[in-house]
Protein backbone atom coordinates (compact mmCIF):
# COMPACT_ATOMS: atom_id res chain seq x y z
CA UNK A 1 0.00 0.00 0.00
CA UNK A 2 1.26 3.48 -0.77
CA UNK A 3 1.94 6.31 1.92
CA UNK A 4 -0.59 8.46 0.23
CA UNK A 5 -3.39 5.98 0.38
CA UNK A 6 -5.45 5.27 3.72
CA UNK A 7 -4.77 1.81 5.30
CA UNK A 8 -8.76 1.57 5.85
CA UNK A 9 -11.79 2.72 6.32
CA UNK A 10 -11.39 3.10 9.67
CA UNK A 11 -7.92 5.07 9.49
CA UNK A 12 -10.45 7.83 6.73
CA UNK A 13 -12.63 8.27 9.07
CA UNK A 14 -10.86 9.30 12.59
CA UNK A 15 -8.64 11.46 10.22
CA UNK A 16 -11.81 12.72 8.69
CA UNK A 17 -13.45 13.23 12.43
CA UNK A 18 -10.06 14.83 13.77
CA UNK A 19 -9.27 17.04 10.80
CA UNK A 20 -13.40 18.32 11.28
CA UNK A 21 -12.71 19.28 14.83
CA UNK A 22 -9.55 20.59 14.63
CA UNK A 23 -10.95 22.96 11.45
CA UNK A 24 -13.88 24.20 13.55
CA UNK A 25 -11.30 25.26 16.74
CA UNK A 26 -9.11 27.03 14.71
CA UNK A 27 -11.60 28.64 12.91
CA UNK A 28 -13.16 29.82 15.84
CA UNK A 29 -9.74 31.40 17.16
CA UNK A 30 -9.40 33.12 13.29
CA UNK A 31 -12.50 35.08 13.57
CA UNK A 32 -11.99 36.22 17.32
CA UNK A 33 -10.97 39.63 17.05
CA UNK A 34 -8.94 39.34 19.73
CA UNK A 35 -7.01 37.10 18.92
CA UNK A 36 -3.25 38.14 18.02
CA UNK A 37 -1.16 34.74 17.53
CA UNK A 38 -1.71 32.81 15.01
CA UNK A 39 -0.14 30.00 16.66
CA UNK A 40 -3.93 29.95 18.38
CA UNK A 41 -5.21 29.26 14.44
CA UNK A 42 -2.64 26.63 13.87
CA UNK A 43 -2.62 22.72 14.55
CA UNK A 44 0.38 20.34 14.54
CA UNK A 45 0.41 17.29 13.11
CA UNK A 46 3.87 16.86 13.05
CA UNK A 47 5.20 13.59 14.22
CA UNK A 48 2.17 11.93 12.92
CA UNK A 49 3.85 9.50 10.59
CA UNK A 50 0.53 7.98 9.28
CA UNK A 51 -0.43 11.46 8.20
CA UNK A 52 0.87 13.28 4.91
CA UNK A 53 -0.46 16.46 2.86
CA UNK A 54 -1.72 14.32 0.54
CA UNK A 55 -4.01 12.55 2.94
CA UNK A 56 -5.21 15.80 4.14
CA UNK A 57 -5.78 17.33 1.07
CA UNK A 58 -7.85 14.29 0.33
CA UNK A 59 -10.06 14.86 3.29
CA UNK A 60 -10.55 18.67 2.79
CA UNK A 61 -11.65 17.99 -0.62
CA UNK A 62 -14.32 15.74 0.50
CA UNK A 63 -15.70 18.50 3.27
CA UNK A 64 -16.09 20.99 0.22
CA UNK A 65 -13.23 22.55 0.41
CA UNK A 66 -11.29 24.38 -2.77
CA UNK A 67 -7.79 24.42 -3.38
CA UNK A 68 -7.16 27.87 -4.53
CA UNK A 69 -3.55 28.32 -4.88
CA UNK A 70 -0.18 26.58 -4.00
CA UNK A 71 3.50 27.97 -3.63
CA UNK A 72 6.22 27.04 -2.29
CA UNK A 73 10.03 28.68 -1.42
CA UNK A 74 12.41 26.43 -3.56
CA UNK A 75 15.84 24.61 -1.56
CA UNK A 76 14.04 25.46 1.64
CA UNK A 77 11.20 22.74 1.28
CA UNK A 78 8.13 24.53 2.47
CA UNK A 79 4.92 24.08 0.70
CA UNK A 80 1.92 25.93 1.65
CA UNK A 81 -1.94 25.36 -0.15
CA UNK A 82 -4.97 27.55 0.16
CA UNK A 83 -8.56 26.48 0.30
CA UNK A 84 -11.85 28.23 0.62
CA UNK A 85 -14.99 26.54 1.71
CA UNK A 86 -17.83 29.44 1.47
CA UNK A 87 -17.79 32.08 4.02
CA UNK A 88 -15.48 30.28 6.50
CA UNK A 89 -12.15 31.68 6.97
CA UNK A 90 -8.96 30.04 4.54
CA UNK A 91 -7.49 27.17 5.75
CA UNK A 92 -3.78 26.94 4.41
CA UNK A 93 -2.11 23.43 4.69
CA UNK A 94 1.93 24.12 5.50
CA UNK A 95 4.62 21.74 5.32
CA UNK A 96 8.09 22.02 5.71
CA UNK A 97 9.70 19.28 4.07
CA UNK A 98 13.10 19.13 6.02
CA UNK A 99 11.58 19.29 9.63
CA UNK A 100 8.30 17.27 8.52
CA UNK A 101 6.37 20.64 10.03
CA UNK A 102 2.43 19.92 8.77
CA UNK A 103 0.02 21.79 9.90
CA UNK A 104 -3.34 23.02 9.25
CA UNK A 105 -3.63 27.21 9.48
CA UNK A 106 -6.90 29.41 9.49
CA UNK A 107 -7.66 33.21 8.52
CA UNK A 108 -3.76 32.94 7.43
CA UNK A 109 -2.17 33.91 4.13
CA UNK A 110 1.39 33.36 3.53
């Protein structure tokens, strides 16, 4: 089986539950006005060796979501995608290919 595919249905579906979840927090902290530190729009899933950017790209696709544009930074490794999903705020998926860095970012535009 390939690293990009899910090992089962099982393994799709508490990625799909956590990657929900974790979407709805940080989306809450991206539209508090108070909220200065984007660290407090950001989750971590570095570490998680089962999870890749393909996986989660999968799963954002299948809540709606829209890639909108992808860059990266060249020799450095760092990859960063945009999606939009309505109204809700932009969810950017980062990844830093040297430190395997992979997180999920709201309301935040690199």
């Amino acid at each position: 089986m390939a690293l990009y595919q899910f090992a089962s249905k099982a393994e799709h579906d508490e990625i799909l539950n956590t990657i929900k979840a974790d979407i709805a927090k940080i989306s809450a902290a991206a539209v508090n006005p108070d909220n200065e530190d984007v660290e407090n729009c950001a989750v971590s899933y570095a570490g998680l060796g089962y999870l890749n950017p393909y996986k989660i790209d999968q799963i954002l696709t299948e809540l709606g979501y829209e890639s909108q544009s992808a860059d990266e930074n060249g020799w450095e490794g760092d990859y960063w995608i945009r999606y939009t999903h309505g109204e809700d705020p932009i969810i950017t998926l980062y990844y830093e290919a040297w430190d395997f860095d992979l997180k999920l970012i709201a309301g935040w535009e690199y």
